[in-house]
C-alpha atoms as a PDB file:
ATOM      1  CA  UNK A   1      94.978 146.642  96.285  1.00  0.00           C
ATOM      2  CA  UNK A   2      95.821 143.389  98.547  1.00  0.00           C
ATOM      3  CA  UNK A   3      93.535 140.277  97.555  1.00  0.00           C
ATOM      4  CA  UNK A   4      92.176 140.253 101.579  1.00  0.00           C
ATOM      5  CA  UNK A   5      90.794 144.224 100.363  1.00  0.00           C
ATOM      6  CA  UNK A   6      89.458 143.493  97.244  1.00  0.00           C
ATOM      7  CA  UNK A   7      85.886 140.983  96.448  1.00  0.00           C
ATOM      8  CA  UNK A   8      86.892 139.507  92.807  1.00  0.00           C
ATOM      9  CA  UNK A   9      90.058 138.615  93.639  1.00  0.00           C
ATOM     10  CA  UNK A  10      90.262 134.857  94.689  1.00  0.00           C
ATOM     11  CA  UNK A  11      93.699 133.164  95.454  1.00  0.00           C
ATOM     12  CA  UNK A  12      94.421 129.673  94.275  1.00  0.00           C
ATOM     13  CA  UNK A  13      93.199 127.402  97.261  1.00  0.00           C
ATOM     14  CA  UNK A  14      95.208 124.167  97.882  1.00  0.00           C
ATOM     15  CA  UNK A  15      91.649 122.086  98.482  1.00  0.00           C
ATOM     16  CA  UNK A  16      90.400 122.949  95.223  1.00  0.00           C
ATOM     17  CA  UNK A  17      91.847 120.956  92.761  1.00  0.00           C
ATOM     18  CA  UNK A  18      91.253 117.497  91.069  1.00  0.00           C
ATOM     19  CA  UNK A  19      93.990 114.954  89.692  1.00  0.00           C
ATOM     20  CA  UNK A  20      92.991 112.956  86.206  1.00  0.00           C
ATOM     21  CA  UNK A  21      94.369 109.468  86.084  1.00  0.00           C
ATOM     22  CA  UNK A  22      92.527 107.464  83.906  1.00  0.00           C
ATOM     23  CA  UNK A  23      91.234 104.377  85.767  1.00  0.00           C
ATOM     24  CA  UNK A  24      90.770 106.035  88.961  1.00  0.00           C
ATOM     25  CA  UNK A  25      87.805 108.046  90.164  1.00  0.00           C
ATOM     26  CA  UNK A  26      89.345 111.364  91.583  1.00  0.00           C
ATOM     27  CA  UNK A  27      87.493 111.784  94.462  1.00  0.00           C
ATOM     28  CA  UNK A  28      89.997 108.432  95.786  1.00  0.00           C
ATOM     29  CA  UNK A  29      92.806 110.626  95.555  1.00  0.00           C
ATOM     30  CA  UNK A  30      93.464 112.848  98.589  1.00  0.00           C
ATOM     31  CA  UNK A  31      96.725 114.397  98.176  1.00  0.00           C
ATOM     32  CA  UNK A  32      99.066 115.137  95.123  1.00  0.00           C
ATOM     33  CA  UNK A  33     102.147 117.661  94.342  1.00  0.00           C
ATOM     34  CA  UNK A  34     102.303 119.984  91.439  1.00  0.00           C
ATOM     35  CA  UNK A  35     105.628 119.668  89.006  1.00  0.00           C
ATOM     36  CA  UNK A  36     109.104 121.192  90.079  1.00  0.00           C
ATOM     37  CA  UNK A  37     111.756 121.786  87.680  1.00  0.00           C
ATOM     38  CA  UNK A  38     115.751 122.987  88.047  1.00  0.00           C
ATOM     39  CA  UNK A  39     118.262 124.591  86.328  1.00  0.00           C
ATOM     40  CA  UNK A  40     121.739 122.956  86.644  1.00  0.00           C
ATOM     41  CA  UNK A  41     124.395 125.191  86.719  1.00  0.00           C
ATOM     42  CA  UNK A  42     127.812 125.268  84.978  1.00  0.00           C
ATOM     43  CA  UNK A  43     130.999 126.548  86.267  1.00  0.00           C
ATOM     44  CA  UNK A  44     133.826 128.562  85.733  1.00  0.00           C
ATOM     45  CA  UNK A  45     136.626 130.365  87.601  1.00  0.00           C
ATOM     46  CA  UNK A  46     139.043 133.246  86.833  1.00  0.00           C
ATOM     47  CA  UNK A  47     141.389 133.859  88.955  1.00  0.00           C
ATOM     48  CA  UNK A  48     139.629 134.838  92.376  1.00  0.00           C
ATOM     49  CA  UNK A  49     136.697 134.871  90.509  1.00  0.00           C
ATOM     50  CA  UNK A  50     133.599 132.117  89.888  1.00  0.00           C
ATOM     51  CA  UNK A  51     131.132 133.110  87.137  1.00  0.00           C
ATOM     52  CA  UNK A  52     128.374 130.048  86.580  1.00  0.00           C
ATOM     53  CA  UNK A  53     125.866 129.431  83.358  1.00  0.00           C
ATOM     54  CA  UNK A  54     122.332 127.954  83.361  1.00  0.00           C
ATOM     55  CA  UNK A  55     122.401 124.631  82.033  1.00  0.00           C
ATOM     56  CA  UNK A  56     119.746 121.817  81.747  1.00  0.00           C
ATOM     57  CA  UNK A  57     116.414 121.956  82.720  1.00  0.00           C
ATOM     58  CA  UNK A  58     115.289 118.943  85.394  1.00  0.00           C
ATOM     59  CA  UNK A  59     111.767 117.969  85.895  1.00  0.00           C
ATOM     60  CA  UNK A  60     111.793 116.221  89.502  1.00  0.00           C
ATOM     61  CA  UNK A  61     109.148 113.873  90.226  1.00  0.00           C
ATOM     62  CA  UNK A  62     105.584 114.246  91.225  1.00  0.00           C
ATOM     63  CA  UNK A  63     103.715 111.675  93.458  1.00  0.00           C
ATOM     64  CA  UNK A  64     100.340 111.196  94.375  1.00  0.00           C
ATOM     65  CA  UNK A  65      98.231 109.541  97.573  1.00  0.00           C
ATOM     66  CA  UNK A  66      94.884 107.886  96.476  1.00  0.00           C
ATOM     67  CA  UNK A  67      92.519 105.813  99.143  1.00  0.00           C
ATOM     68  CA  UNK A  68      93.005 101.859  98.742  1.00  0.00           C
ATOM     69  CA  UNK A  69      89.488 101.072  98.355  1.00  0.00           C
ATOM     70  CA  UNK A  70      87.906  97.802  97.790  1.00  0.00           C
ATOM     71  CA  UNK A  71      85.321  98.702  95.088  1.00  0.00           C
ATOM     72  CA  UNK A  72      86.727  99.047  92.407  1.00  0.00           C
ATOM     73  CA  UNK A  73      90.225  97.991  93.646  1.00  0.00           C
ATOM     74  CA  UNK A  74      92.729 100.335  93.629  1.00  0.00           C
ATOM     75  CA  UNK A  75      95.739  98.090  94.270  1.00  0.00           C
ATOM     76  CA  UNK A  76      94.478  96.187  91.837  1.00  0.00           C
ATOM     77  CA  UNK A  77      94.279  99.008  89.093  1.00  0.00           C
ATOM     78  CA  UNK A  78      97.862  99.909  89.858  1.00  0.00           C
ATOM     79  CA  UNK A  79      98.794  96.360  89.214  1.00  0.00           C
ATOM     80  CA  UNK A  80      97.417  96.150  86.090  1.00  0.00           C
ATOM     81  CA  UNK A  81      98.882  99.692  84.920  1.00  0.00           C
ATOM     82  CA  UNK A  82     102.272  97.730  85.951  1.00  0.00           C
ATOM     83  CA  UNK A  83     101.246  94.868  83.541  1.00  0.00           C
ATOM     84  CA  UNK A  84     100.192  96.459  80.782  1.00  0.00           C
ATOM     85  CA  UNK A  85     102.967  98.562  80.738  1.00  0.00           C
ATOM     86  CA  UNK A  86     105.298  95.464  79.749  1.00  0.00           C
ATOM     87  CA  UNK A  87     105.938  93.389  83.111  1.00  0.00           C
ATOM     88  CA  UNK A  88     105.426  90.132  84.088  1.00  0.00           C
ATOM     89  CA  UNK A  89     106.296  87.826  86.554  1.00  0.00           C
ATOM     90  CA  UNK A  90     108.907  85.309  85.877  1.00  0.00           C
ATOM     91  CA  UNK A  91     106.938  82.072  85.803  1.00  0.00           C
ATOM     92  CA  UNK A  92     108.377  80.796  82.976  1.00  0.00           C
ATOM     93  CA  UNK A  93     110.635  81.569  79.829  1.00  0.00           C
ATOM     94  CA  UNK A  94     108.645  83.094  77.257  1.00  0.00           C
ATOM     95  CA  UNK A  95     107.297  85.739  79.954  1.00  0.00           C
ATOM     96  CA  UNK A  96     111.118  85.553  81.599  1.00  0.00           C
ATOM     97  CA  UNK A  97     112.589  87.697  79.519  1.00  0.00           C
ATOM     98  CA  UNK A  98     109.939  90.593  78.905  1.00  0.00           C
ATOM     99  CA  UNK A  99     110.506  93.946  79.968  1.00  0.00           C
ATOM    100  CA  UNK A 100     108.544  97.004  80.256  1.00  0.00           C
ATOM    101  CA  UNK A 101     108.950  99.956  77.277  1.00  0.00           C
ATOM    102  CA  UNK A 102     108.147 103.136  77.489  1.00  0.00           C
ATOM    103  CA  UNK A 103     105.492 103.093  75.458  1.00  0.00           C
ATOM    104  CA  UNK A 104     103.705 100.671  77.070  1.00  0.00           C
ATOM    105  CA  UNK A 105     103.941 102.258  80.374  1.00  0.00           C
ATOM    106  CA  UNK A 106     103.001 105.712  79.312  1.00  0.00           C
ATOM    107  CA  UNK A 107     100.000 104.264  77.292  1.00  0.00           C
ATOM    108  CA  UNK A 108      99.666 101.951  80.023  1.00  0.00           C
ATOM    109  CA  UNK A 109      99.270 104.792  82.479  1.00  0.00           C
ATOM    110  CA  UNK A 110      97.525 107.169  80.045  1.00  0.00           C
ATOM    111  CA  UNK A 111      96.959 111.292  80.546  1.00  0.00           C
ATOM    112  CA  UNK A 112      98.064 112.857  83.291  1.00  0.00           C
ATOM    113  CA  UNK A 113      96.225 116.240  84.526  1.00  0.00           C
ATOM    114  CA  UNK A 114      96.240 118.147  87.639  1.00  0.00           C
ATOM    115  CA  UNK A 115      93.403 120.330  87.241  1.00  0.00           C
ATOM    116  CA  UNK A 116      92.935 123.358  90.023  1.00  0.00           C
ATOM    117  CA  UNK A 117      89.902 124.935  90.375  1.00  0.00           C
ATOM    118  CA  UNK A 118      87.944 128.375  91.581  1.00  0.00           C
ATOM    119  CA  UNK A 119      85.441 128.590  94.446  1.00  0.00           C
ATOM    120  CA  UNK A 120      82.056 127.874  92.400  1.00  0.00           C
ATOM    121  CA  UNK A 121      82.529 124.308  92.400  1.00  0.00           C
ATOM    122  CA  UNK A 122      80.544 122.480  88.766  1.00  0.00           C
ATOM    123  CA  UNK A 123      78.633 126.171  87.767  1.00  0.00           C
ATOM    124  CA  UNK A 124      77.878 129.482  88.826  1.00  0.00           C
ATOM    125  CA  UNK A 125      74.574 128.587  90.793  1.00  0.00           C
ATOM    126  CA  UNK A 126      75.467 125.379  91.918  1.00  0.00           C
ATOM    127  CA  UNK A 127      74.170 122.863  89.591  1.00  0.00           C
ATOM    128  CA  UNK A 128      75.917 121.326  86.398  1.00  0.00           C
ATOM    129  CA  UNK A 129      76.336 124.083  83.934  1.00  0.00           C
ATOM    130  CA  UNK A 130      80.265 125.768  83.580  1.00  0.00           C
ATOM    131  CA  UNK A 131      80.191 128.930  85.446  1.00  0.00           C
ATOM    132  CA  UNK A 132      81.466 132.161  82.426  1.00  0.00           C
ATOM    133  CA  UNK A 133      84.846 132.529  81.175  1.00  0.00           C
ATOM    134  CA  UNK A 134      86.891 134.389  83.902  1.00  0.00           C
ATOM    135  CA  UNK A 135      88.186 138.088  82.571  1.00  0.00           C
ATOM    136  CA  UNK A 136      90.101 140.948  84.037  1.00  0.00           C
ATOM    137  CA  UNK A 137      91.920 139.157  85.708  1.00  0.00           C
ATOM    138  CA  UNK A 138      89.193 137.796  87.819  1.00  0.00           C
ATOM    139  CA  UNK A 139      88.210 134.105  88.227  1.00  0.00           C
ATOM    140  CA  UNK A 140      84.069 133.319  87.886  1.00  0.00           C
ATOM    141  CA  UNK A 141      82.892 130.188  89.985  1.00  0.00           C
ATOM    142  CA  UNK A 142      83.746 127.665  88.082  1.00  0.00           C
ATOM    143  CA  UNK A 143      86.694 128.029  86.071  1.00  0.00           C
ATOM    144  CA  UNK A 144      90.026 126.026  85.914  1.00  0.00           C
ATOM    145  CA  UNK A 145      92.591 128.768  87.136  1.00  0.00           C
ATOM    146  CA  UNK A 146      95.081 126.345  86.749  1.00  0.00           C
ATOM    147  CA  UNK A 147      95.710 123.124  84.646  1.00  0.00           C
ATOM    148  CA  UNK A 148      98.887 120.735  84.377  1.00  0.00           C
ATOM    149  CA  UNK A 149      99.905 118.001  81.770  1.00  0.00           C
ATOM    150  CA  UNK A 150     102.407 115.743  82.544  1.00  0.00           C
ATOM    151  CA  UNK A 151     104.075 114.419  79.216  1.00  0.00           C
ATOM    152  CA  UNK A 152     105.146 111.040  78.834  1.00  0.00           C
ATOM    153  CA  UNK A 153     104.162 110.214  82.371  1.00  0.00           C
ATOM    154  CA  UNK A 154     105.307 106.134  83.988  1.00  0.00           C
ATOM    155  CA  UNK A 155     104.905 104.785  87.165  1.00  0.00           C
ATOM    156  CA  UNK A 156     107.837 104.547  88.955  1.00  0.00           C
ATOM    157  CA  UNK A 157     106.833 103.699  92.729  1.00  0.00           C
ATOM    158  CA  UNK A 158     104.021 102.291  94.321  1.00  0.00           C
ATOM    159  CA  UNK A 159     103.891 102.109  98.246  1.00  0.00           C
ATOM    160  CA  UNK A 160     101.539 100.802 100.614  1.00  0.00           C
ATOM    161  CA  UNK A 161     100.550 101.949 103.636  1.00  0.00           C
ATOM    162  CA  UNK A 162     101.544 100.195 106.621  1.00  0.00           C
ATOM    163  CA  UNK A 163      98.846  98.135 108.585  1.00  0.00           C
ATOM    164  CA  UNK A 164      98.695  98.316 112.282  1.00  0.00           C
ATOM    165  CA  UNK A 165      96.321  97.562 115.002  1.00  0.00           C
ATOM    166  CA  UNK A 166      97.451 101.056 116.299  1.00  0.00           C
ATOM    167  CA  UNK A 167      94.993 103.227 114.050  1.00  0.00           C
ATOM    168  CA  UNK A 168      91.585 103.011 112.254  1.00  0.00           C
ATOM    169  CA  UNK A 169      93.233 105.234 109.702  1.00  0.00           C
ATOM    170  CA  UNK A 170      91.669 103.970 105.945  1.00  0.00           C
ATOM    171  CA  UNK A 171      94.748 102.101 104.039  1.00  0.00           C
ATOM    172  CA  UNK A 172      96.069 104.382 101.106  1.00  0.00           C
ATOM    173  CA  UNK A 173      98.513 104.089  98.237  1.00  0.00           C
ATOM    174  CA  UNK A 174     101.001 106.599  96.896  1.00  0.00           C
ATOM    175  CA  UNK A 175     102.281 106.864  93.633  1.00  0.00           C
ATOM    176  CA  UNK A 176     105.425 108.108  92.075  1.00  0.00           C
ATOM    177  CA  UNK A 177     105.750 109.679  88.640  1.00  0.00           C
ATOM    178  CA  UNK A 178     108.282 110.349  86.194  1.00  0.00           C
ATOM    179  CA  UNK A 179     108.050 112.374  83.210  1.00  0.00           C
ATOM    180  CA  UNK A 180     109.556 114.306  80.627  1.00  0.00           C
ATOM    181  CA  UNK A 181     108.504 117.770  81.203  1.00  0.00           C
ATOM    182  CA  UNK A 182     105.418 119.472  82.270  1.00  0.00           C
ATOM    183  CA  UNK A 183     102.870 122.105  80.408  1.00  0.00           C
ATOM    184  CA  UNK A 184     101.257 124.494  82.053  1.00  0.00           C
ATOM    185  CA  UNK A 185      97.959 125.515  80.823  1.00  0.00           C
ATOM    186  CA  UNK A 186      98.292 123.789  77.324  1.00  0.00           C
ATOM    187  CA  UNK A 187      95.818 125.204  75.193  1.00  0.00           C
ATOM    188  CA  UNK A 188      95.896 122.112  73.030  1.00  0.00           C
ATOM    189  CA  UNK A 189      94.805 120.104  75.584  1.00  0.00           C
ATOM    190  CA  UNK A 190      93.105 122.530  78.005  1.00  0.00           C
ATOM    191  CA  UNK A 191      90.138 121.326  80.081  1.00  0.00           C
ATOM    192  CA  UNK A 192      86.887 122.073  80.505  1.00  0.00           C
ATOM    193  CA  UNK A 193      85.269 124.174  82.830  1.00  0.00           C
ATOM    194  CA  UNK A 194      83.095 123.285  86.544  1.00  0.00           C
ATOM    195  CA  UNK A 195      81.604 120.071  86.655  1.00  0.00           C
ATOM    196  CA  UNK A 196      83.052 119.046  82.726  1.00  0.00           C
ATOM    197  CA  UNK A 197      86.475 118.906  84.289  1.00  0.00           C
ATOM    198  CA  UNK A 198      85.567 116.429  87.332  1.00  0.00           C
ATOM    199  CA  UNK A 199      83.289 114.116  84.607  1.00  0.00           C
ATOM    200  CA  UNK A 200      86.611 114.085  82.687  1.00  0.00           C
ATOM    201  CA  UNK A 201      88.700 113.048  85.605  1.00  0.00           C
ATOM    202  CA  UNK A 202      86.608 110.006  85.744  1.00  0.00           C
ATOM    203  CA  UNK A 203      87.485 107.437  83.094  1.00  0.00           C
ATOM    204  CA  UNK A 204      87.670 104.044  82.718  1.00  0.00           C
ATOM    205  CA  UNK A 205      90.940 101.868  81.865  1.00  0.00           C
ATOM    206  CA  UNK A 206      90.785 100.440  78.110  1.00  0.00           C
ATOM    207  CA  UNK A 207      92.513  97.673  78.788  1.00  0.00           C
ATOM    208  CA  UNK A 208      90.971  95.930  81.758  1.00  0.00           C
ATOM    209  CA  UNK A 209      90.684  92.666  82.592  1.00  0.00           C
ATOM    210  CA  UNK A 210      89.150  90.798  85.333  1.00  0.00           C
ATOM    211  CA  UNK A 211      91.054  90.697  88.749  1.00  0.00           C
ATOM    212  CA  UNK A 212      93.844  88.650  88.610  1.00  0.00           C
ATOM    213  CA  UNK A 213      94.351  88.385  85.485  1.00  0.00           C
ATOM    214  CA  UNK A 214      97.215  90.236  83.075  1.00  0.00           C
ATOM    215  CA  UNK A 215      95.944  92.482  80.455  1.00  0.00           C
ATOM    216  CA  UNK A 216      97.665  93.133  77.421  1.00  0.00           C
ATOM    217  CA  UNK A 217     100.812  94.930  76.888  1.00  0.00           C
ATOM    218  CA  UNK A 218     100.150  98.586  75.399  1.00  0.00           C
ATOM    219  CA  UNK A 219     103.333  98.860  73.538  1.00  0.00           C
END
């Protein structure tokens, strides 16, 4: 039976979802793109022939469009991810010659979810408690039909909107990723269900310092 025909059968919705960056409250980010992989392809021909074998597996990157608010300050949290992932500006020689690791600016950057959800929003009627464990292939308000972790995730690009007199459009950021692969649905690190999974989303940066200045490196 088609999903339109049939009550308990909800398709994933491309509104419901939340992205967990630590440092940034979710509901600033308005836009994001799940993971994409390929398969490169080997070669070889025979005669009038061309016969071709899978080869590696690519993860492309994701990026991600959050509001540029004010309070707290998101170009300012980016900058500090950036910092504390090994950079520095080249005022003078002992900070010259640092460079950023990747440890620093996957710790910097921390876990990396994107979290989609069912119709029921935090519970089943409404309020705070997880709606039931979805079954037969049915999802219960709720539920997390759909989670992503992005191992080993760095910043890559930041971009800033541009400003123009043109528009009252608010400013925004986006982000670009890189990674090493992505899991889907992890059980070791699967979220929790309704509202549990938006008060995860929202965390705090370890490592902050006040505005304008550098933290420390994570590596």
């Amino acid at each position: 039976m088609a999903f339109w025909n049939d009550k308990l059968l909800e398709p994933k919705r491309n509104f419901r979802w939340i992205l967990k960056v630590d440092g940034v409250d979710f509901y600033y980010i308005k836009e994001v793109n799940r993971p994409s992989y390929e398969v490169s392809t080997a070669e070889h021909k025979y005669i009038n022939h061309t016969f071709y074998f899978p080869g590696r597996v690519t993860y492309n990157p994701i990026s991600f469009k959050l509001v540029d608010a004010a309070n707290p300050d998101a170009a300012e949290t980016l900058r500090q991810m950036l910092f504390a992932g090994g950079y520095r500006l080249p005022t003078n020689q002992d900070v010259g010659s640092q460079t950023i690791t990747k440890q620093g600016a996957v710790t910097a950057l921390g876990d990396i979810q994107i979290i989609m959800l069912s119709g029921g929003g935090t519970g089943k009627s409404g309020g705070n408690t997880p709606g039931p464990t979805a079954n037969a292939g049915t999802h219960n308000p709720g539920d997390v039909v759909e989670f992503w972790t992005l191992q080993n995730a760095f910043i890559t690009k930041i971009e800033f909107s541009q400003l123009t007199y043109d528009n009252d459009d608010l400013a925004d950021i986006t982000v670009e990723l890189r990674y090493d692969y992505a899991i889907l649905n992890d059980p070791q690190s699967s979220p929790a269900t309704g509202g549990k999974a938006v008060a995860a989303a929202n965390n705090n940066l370890p490592y902050s310092v006040p505005r304008g200045q550098n933290p420390e490196r994570q590596d």
